[in-house]
Structures are given as structure tokens and as C-alpha cells.
Protein backbone atom coordinates (compact mmCIF):
# COMPACT_ATOMS: atom_id res chain seq x y z
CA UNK A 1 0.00 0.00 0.00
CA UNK A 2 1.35 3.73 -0.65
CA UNK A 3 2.70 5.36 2.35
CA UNK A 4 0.56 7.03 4.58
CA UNK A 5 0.04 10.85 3.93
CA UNK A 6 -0.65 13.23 7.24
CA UNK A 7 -2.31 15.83 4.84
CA UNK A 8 -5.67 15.79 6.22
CA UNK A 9 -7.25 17.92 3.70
CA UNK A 10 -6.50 15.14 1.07
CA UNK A 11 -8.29 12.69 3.39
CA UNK A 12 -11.08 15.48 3.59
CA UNK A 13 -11.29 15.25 -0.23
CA UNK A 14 -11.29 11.73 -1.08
CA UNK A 15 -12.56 9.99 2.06
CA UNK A 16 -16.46 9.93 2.63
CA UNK A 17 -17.90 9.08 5.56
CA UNK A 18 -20.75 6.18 5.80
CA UNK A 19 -23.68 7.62 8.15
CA UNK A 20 -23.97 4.87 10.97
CA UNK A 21 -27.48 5.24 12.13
CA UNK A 22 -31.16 3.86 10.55
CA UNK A 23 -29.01 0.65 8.58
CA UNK A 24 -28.62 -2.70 9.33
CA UNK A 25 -25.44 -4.38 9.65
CA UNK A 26 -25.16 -5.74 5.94
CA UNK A 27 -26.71 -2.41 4.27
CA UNK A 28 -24.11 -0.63 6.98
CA UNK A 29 -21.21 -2.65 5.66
CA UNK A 30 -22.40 -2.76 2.01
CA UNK A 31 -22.55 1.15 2.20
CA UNK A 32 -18.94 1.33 3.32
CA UNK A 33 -17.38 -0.76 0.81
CA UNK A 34 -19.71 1.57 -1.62
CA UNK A 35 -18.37 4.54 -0.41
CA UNK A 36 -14.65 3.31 -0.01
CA UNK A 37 -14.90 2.31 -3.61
CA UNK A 38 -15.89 5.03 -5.26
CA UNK A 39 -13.70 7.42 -2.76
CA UNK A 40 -10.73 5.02 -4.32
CA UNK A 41 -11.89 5.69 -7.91
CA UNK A 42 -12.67 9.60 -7.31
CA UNK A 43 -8.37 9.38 -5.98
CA UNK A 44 -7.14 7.21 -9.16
CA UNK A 45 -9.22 9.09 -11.40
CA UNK A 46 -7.43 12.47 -10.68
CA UNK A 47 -4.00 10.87 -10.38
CA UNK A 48 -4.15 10.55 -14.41
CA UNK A 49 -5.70 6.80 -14.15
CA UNK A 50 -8.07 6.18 -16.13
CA UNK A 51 -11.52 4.20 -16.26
CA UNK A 52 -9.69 0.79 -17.86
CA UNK A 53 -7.11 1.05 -15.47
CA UNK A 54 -9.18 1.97 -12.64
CA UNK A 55 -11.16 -1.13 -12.87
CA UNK A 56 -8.46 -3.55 -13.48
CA UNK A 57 -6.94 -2.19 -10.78
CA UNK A 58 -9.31 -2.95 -8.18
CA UNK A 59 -10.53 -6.08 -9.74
CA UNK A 60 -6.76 -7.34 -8.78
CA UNK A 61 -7.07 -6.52 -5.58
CA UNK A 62 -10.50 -7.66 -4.51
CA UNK A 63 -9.33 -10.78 -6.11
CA UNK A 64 -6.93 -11.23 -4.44
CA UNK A 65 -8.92 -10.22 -1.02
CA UNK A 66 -10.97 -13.02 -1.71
CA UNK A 67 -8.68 -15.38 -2.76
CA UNK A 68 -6.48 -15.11 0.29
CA UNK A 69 -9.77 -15.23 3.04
CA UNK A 70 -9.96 -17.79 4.88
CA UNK A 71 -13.36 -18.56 6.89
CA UNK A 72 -12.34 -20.65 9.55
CA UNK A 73 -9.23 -18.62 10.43
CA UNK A 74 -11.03 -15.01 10.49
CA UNK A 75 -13.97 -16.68 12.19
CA UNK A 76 -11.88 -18.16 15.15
CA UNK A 77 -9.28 -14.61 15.32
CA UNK A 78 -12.25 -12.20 15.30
């Protein structure tokens, strides 16, 4: 992952928050990804990326999210 920045007006910009009240968990969680994703894509889209590389980009990594989770070991650690 790129280093982390202290430039809190850049988190301002691309980081939105997800309200917490009135949603189930699943809708609550569902909305966060949501939001996280498009926050990601709002970042890589005015770094120069664009919509091709944008999507292949996090297609990689929630493959590889998913490929590398493992049920029995999250379930027992959490």
C-alpha cells in the first residue's frame, strides 16, 4: 500500500464518511465498501488513471482479497 500521507485535507477530499445510524449491519457494511470504492476511484481518477485502469486495478485486488480469506481462520481470530 502507498505510504501514509498526514495531509488531512487530502483525506477530507477523497474519504467519505458512511452515516452509521437507521441501517442494518449488511446495508451498513455494504454502504462502506460503496463509499470506499468510489472514494478510491474519485483518488485514481485524478492521479491521471483512467476508467480501464481503474477497474483492473481494483478487480486485482478484490481478487486477491478473496482469494487469500480464509473462513475458519477469520472466524476463530475475530
Amino acid at each position: 500500500m502507498p505510504e501514509a500521507s498526514d495531509d488531512v485535507s487530502t483525506h477530507d477530499v477523497f474519504v467519505t464518511d458512511f452515516p452509521k445510524k437507521g441501517f442494518g449491519i449488511v446495508d451498513y457494511l455494504q454502504g462502506r465498501v460503496h463509499f470506499a470504492l468510489l472514494d478510491q476511484m474519485k483518488l485514481m481518477s485524478k492521479s491521471g488513471m483512467n476508467q480501464t485502469q481503474i477497474k483492473e486495478t481494483i478487480l486485482a485486488t478484490i481478487t486477491e482479497i478473496i482469494d487469500n480469506f480464509e473462513p475458519e481462520k477469520e472466524s476463530k481470530s475475530s
